[in-house]
C-alpha atoms as a PDB file:
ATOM      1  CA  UNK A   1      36.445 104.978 130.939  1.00  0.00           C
ATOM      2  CA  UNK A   2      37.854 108.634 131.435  1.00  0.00           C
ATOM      3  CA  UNK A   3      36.532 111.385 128.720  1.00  0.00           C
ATOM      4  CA  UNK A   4      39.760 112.836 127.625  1.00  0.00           C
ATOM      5  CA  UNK A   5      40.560 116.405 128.714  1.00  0.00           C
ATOM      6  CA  UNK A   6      42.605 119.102 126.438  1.00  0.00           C
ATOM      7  CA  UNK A   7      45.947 118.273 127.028  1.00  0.00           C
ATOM      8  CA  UNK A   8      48.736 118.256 124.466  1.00  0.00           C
ATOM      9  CA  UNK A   9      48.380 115.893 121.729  1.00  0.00           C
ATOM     10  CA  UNK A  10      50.525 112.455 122.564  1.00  0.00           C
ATOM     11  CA  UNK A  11      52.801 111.741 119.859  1.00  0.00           C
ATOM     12  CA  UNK A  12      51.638 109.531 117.042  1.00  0.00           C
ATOM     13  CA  UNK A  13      38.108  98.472 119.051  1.00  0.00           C
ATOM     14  CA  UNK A  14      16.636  75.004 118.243  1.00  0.00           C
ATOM     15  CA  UNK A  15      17.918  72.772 120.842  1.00  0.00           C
ATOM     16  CA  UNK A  16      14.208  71.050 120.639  1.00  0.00           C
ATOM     17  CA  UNK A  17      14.045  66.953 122.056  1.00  0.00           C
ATOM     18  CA  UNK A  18      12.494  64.826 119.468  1.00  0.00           C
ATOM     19  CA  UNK A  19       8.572  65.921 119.170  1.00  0.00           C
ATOM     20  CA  UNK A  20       6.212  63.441 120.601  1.00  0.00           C
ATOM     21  CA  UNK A  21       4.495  60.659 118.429  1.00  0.00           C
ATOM     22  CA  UNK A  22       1.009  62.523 118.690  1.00  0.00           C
ATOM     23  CA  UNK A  23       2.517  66.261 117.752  1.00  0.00           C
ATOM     24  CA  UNK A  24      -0.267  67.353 115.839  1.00  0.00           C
ATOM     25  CA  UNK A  25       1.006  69.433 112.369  1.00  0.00           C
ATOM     26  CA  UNK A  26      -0.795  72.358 113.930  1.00  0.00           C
ATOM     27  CA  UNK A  27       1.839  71.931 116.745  1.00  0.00           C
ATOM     28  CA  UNK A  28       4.891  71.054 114.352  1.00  0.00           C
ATOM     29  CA  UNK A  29       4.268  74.695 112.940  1.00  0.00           C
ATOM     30  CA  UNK A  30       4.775  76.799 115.914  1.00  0.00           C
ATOM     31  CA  UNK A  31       7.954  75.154 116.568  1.00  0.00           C
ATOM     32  CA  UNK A  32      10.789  78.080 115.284  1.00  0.00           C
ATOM     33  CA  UNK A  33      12.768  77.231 112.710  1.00  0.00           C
ATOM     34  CA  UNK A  34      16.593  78.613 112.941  1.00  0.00           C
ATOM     35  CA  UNK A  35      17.650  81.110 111.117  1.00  0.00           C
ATOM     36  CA  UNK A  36      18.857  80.139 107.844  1.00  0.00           C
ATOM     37  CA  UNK A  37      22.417  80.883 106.980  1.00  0.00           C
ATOM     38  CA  UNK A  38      23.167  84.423 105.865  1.00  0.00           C
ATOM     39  CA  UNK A  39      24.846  85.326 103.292  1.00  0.00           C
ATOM     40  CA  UNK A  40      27.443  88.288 102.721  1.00  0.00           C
ATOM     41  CA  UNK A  41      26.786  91.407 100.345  1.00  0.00           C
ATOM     42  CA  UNK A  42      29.717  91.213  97.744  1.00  0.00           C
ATOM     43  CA  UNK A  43      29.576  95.059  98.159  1.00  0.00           C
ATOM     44  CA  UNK A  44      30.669  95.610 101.632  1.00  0.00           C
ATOM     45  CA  UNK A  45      34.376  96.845 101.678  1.00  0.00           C
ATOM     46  CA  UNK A  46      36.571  97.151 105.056  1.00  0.00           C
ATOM     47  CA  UNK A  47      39.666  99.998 103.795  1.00  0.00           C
ATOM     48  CA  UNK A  48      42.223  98.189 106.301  1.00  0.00           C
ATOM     49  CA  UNK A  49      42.040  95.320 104.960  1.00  0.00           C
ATOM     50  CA  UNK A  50      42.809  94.155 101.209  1.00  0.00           C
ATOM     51  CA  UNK A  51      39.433  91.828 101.502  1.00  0.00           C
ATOM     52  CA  UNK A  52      36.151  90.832 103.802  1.00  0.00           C
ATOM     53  CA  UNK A  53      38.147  87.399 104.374  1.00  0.00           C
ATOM     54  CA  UNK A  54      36.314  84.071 104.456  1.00  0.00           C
ATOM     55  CA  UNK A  55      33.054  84.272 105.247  1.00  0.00           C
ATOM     56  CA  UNK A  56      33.181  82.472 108.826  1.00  0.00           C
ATOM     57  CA  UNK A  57      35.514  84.904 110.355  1.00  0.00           C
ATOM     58  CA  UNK A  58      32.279  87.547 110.140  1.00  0.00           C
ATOM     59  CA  UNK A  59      30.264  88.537 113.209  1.00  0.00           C
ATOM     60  CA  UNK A  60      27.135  86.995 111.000  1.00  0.00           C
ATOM     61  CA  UNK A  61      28.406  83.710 111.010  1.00  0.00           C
ATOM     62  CA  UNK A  62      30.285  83.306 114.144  1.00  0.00           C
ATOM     63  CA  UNK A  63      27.099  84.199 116.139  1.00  0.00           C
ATOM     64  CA  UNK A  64      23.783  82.603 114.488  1.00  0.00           C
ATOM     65  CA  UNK A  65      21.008  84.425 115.916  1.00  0.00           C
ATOM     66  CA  UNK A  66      19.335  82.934 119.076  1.00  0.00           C
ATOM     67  CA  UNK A  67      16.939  79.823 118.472  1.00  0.00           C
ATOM     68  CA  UNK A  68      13.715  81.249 117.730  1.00  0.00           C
ATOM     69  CA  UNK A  69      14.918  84.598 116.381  1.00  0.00           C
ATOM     70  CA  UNK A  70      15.482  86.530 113.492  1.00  0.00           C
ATOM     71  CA  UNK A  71      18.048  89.187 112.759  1.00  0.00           C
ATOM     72  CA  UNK A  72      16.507  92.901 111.832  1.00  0.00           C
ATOM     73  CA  UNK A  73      16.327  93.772 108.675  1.00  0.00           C
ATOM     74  CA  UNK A  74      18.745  96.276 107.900  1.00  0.00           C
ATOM     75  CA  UNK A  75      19.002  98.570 104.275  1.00  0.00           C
ATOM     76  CA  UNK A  76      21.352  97.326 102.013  1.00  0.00           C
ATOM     77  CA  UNK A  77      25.099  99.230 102.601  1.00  0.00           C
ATOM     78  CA  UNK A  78      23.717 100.444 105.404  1.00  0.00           C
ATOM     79  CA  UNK A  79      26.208 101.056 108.515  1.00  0.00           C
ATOM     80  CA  UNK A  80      24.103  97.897 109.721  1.00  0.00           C
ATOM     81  CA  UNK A  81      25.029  95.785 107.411  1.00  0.00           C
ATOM     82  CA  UNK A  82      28.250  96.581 107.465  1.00  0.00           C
ATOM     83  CA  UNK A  83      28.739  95.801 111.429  1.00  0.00           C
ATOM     84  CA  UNK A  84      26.731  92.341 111.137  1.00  0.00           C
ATOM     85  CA  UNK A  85      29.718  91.738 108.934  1.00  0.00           C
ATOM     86  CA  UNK A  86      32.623  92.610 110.364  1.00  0.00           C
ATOM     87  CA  UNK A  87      35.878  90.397 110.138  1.00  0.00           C
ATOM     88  CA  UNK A  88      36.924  88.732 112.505  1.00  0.00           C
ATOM     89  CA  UNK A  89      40.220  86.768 114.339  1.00  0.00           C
ATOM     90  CA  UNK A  90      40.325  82.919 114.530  1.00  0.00           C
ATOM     91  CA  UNK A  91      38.023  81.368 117.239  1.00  0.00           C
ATOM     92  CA  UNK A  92      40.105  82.100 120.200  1.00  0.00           C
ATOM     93  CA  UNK A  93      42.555  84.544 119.342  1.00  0.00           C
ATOM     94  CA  UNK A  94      42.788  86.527 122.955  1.00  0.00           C
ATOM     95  CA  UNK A  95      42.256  90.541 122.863  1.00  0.00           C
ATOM     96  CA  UNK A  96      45.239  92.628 123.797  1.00  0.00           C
ATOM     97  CA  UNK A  97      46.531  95.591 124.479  1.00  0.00           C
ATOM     98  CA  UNK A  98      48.260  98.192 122.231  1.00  0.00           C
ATOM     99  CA  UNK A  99      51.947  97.612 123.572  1.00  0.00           C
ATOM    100  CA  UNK A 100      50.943  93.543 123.104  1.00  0.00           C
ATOM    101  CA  UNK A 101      50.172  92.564 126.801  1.00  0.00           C
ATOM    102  CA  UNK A 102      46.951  90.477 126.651  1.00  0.00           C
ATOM    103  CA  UNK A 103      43.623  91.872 128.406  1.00  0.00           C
ATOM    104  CA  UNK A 104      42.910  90.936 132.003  1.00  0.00           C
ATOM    105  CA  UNK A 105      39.677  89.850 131.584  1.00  0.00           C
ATOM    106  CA  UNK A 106      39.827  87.626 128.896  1.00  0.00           C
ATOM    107  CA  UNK A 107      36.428  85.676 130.289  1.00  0.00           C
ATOM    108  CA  UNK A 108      34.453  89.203 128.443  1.00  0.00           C
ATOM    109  CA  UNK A 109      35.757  88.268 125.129  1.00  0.00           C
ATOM    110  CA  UNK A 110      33.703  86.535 122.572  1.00  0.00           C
ATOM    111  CA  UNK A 111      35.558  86.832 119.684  1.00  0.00           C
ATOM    112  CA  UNK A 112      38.265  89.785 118.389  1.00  0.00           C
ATOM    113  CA  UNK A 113      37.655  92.228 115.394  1.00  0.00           C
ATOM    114  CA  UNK A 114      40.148  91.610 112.684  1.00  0.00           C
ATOM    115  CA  UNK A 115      40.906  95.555 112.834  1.00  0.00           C
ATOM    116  CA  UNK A 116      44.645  96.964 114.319  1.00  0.00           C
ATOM    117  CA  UNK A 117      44.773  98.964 117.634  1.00  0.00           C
ATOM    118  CA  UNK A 118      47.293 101.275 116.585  1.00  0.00           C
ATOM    119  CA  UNK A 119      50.721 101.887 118.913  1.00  0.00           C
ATOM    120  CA  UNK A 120      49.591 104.280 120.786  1.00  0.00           C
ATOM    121  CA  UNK A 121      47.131 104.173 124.023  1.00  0.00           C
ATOM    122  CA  UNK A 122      44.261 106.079 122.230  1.00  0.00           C
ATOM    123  CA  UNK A 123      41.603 103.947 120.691  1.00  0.00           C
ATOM    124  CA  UNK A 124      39.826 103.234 123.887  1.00  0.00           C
ATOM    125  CA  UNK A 125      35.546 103.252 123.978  1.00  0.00           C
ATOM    126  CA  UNK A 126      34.488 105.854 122.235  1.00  0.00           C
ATOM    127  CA  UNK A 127      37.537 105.779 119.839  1.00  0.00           C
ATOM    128  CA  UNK A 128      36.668 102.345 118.648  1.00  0.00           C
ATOM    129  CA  UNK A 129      32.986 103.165 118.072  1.00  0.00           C
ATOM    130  CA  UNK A 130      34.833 106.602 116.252  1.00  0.00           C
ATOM    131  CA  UNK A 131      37.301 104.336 114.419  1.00  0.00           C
ATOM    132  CA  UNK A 132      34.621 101.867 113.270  1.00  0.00           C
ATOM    133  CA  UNK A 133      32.286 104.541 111.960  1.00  0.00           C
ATOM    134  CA  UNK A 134      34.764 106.530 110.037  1.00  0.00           C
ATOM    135  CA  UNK A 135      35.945 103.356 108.459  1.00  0.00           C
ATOM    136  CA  UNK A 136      32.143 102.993 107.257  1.00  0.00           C
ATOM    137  CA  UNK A 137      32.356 106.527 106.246  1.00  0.00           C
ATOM    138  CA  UNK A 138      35.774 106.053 104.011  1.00  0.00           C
ATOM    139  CA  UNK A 139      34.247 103.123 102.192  1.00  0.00           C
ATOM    140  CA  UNK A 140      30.961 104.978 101.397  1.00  0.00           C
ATOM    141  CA  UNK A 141      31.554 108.570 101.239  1.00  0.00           C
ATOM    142  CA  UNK A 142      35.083 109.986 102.586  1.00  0.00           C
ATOM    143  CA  UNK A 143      33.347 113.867 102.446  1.00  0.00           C
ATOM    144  CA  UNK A 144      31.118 112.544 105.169  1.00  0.00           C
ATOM    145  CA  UNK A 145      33.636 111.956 107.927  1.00  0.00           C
ATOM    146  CA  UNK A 146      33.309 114.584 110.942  1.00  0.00           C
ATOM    147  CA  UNK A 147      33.701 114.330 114.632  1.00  0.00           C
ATOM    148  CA  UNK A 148      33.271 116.952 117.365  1.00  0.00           C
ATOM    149  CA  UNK A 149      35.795 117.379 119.715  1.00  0.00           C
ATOM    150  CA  UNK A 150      35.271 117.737 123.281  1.00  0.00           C
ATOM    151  CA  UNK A 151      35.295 121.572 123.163  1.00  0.00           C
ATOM    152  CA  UNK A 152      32.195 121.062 120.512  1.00  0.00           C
ATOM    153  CA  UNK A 153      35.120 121.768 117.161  1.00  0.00           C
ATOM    154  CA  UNK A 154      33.664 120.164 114.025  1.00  0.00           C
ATOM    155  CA  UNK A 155      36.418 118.902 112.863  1.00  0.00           C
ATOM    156  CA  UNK A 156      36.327 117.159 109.158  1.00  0.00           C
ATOM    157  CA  UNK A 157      38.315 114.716 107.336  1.00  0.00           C
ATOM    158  CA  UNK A 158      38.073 116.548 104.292  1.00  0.00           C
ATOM    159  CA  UNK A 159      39.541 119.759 106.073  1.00  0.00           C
ATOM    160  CA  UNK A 160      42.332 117.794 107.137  1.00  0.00           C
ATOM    161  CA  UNK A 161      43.332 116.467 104.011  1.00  0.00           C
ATOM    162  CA  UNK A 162      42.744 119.537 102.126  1.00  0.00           C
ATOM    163  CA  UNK A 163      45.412 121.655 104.302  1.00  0.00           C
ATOM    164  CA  UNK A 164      43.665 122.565 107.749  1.00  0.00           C
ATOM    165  CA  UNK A 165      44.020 120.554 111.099  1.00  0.00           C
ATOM    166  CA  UNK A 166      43.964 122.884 114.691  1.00  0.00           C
ATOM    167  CA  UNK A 167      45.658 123.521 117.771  1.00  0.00           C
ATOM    168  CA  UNK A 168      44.669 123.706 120.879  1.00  0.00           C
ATOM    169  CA  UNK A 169      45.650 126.469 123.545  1.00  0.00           C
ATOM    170  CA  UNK A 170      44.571 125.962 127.027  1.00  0.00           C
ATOM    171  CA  UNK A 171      41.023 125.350 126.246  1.00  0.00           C
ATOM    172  CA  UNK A 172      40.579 126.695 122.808  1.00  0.00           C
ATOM    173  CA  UNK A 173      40.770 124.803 119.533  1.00  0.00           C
ATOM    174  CA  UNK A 174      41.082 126.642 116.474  1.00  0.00           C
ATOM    175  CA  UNK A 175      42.063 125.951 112.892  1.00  0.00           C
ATOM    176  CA  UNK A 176      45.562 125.619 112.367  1.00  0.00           C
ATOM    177  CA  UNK A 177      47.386 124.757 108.455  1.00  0.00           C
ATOM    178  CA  UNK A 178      49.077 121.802 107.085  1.00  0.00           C
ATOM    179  CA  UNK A 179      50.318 119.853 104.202  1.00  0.00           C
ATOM    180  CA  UNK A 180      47.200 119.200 101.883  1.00  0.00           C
ATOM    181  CA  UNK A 181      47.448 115.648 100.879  1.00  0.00           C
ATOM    182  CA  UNK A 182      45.578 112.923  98.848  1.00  0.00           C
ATOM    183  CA  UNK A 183      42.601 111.069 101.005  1.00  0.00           C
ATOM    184  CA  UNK A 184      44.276 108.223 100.974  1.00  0.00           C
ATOM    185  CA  UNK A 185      43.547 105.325 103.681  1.00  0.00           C
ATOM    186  CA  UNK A 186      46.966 106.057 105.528  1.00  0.00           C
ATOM    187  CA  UNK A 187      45.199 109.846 106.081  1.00  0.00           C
ATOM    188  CA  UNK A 188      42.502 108.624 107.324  1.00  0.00           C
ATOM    189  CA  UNK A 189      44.858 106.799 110.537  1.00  0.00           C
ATOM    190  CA  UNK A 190      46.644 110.551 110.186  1.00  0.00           C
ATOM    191  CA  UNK A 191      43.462 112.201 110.842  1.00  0.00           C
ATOM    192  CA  UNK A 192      42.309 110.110 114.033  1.00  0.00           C
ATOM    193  CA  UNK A 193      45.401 110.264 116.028  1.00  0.00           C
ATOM    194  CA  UNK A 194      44.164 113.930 117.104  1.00  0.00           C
ATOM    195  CA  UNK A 195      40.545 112.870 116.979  1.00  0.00           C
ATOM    196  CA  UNK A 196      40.842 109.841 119.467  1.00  0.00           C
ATOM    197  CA  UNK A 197      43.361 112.667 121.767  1.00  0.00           C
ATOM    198  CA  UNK A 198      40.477 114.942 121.934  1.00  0.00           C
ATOM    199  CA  UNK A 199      36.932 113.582 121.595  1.00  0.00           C
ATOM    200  CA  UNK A 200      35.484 111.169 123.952  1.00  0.00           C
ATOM    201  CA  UNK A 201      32.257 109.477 125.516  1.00  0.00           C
ATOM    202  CA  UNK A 202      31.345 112.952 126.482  1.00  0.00           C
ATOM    203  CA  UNK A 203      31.823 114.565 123.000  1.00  0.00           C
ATOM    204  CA  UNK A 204      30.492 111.668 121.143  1.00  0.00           C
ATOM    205  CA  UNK A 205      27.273 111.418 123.426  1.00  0.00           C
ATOM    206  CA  UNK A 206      26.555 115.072 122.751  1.00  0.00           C
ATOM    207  CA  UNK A 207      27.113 114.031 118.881  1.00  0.00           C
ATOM    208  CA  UNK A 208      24.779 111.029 118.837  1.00  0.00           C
ATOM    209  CA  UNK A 209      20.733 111.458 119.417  1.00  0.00           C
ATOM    210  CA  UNK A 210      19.118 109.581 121.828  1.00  0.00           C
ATOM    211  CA  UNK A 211      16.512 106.311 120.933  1.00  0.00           C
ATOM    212  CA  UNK A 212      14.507 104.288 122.902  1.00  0.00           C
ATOM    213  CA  UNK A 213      15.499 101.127 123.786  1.00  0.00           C
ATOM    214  CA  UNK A 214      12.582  99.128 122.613  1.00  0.00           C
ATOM    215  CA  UNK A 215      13.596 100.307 118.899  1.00  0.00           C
ATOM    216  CA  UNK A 216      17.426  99.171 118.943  1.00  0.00           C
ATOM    217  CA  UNK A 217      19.091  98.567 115.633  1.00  0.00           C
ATOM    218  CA  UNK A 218      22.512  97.875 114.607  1.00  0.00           C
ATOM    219  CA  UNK A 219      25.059 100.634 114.660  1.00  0.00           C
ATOM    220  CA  UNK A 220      23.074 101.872 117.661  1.00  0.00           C
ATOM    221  CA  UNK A 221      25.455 103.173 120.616  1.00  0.00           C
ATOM    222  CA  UNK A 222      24.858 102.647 124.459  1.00  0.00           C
ATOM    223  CA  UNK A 223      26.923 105.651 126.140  1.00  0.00           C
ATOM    224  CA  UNK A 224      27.618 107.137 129.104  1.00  0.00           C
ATOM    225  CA  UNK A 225      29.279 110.590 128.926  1.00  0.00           C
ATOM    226  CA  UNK A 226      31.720 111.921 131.143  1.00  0.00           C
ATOM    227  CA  UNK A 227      34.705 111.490 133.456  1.00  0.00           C
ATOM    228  CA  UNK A 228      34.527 108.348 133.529  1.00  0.00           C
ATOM    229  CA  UNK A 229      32.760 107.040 130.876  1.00  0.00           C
ATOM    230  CA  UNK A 230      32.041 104.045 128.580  1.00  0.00           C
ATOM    231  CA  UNK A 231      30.560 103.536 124.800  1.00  0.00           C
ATOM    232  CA  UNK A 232      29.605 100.073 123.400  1.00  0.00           C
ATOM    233  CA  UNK A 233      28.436  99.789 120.067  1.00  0.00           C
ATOM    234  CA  UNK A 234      25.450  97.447 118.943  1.00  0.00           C
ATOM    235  CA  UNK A 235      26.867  95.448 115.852  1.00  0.00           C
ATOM    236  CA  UNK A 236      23.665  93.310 115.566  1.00  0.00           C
ATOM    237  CA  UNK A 237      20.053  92.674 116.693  1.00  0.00           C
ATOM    238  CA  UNK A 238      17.847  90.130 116.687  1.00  0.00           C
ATOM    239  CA  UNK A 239      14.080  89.403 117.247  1.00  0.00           C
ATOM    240  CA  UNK A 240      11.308  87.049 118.114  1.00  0.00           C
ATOM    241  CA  UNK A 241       8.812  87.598 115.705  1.00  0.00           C
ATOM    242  CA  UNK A 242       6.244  86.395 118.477  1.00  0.00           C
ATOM    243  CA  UNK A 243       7.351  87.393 121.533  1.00  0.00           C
ATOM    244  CA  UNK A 244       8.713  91.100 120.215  1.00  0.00           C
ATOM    245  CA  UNK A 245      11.822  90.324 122.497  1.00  0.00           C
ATOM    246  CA  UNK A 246      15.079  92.020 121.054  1.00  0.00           C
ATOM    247  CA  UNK A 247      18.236  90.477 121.558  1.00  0.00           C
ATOM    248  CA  UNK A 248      21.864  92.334 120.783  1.00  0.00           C
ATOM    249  CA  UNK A 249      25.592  91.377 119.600  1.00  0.00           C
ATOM    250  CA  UNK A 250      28.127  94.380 121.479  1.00  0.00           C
ATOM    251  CA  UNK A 251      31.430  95.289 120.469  1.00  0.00           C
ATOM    252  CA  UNK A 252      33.651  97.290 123.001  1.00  0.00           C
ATOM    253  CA  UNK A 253      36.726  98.796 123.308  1.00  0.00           C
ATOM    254  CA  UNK A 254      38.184  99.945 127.317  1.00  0.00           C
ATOM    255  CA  UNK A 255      41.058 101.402 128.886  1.00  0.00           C
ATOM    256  CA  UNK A 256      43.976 101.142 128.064  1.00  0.00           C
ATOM    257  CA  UNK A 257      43.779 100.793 124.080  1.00  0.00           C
ATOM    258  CA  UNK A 258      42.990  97.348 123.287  1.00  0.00           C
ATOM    259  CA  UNK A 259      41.522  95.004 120.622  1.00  0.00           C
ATOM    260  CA  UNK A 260      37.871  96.194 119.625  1.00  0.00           C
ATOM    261  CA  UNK A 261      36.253  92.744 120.583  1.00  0.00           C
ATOM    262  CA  UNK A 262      32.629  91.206 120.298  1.00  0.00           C
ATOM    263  CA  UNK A 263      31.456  90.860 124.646  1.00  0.00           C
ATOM    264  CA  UNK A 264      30.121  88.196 126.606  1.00  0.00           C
ATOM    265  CA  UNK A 265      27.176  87.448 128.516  1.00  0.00           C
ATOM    266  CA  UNK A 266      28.902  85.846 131.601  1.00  0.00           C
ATOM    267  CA  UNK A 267      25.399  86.822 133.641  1.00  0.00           C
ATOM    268  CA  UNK A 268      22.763  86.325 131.551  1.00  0.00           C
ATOM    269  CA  UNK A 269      19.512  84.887 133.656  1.00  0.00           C
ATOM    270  CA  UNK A 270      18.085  82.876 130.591  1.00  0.00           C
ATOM    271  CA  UNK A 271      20.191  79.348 130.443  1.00  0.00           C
ATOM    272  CA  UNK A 272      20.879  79.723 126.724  1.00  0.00           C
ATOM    273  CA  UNK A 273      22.157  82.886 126.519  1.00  0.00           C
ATOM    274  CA  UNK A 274      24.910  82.519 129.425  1.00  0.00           C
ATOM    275  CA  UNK A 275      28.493  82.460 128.096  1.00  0.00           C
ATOM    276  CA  UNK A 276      27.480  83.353 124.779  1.00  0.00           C
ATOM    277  CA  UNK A 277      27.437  86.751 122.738  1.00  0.00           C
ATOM    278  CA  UNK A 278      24.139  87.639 122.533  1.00  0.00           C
ATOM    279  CA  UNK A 279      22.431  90.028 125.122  1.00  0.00           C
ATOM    280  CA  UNK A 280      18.601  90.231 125.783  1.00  0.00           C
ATOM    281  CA  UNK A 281      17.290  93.329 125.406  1.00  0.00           C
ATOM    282  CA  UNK A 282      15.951  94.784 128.300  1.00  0.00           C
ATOM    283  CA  UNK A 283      12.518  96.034 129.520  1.00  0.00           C
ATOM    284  CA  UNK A 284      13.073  99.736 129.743  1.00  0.00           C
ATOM    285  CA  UNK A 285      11.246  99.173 133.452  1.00  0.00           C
ATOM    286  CA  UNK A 286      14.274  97.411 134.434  1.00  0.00           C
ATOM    287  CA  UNK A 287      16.508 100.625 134.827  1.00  0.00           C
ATOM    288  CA  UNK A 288      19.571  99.468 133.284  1.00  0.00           C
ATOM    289  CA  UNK A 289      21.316  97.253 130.744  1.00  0.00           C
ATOM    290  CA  UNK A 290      24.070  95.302 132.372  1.00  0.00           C
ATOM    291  CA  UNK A 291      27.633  94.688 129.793  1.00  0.00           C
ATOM    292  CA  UNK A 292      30.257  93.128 131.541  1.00  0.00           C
ATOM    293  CA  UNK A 293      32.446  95.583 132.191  1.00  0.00           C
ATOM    294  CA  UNK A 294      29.901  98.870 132.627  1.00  0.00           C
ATOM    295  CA  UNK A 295      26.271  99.101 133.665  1.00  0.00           C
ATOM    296  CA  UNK A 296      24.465 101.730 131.316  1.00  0.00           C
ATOM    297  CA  UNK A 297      20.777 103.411 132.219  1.00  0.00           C
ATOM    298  CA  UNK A 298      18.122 101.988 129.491  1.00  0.00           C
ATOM    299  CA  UNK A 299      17.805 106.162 128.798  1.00  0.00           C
ATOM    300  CA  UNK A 300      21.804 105.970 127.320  1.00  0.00           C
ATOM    301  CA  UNK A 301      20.912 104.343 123.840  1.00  0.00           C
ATOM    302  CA  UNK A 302      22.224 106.797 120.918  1.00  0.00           C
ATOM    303  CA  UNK A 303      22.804 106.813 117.053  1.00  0.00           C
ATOM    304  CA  UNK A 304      24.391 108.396 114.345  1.00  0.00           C
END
């Protein structure tokens, strides 16, 4: 995934067999229970859309946690929260493109976000994880939305909407007037045409502070910075309560623009996990967490 450069603007993502006879009620209690059925905050609001939909078109329900697991407790309205229940497309709905063409590689998709693309090829990585958290933002607090752009510009919604954008010569950004206008939903799109045109893995990694792996949460960020780059965001994690082992949903974005869709583990080494969305979380020993379409270092976990 390139990091965009300063150019122009472009015109307006428990199996278990049957327990022996003798199973002793000792034994009966260590077997894990699943997860019981969660249920959705009535709270939770996403802008583009006049409703959450039904409830099993949500990243919750689609993906029950892995047998044995829990999911993390998250805050309540937290930017958690409000990834484990994201809307989603029908079972099988493919992930395309912005101009309509459907993705290559199809095999990475688990399911699609129900969230538009825009016509334009600019919500890539970092631009869905962008998009995603300003949407959060809008539906909590629209003072709080900010990005930096790659030349390190703070550059705020409410600025924007209150009469001050920028332009860019050869390298230098600098404040530039417009049309002050209401902060209205269709402002908010307005406002992150320039953003996705010039922010990126590499401005949004310098925005986001490094964690350790071992403490994932949702609404965490693996990145890689740079030219290319990639950003997937964590949208949900779940735990063993006896085993301590972590296991994530990821949503991506890629090049060019394309449905923001939940990923795939098409490699996973434990049976159970292979083909399906969730990802084990791995030892920070191991050097890397594999994604199917980028390999990130265990050192490139961020957050907001």
């Amino acid at each position: 995934m390139r990091t965009r450069l300063l150019l122009p603007i472009l015109p307006l993502l428990l199996a278990c067999g049957a327990l022996e006879p003798a199973t002793t009620k000792a034994a009966v209690a260590d077997v894990a229970l699943p997860e019981a059925p969660p249920l959705r905050p009535a709270a939770l609001a996403y802008p583009w859309l006049p409703g959450p939909g039904p409830m099993g078109l949500s990243v919750a329900t689609r993906f029950p946690a892995p047998a044995g697991t829990q999911r993390v407790p998250v805050p309540a309205g937290s930017w958690g929260e409000w990834l484990r229940w994201l809307p989603l497309l029908p079972a099988g709905t493919p992930a395309r493109h912005y101009d309509g063409s459907a993705k290559n590689r199809q095999d990475v998709v688990a399911a699609v976000v129900n969230i538009d693309i825009g016509k334009l090829d600019l919500q890539q990585c970092a631009d869905a994880v962008i998009r995603l958290r300003a949407e959060y933002l809008f539906a909590q607090d629209p003072n709080k939305i900010h990005f930096h752009l790659t030349t390190g510009y703070d550059f705020w919604f409410s600025d924007y909407v209150g009469g001050k954008t920028f332009k860019v010569r050869g390298e230098e950004v600098t404040p530039a007037p417009k049309a002050v206008e209401k902060p209205t939903h269709e402002a908010l799109g307005r406002y992150l045409i320039p953003t996705f045109g010039y922010a990126g893995t590499l401005s949004l990694s310098r925005e986001l502070r490094p964690v350790p792996l071992a403490g994932i949460q949702p609404g965490d960020v693996l990145i890689h910075g740079g030219a290319p780059g990639h950003a997937v965001l964590v949208v949900d994690v779940a735990e063993n309560p006896k085993t301590k082992q972590k296991y994530m949903l990821l949503a991506q974005s890629y090049m060019p623009a394309q449905n923001i869709h939940v990923l795939k583990n098409l490699y996973a080494e434990e049976p159970a996990l292979r083909n399906g969305a969730w990802f084990a979380v791995p030892d920070v020993t191991d050097g890397q967490v594999g994604t199917p379409e980028w390999t990130f270092g265990t050192n490139e976990l961020a957050r907001f």
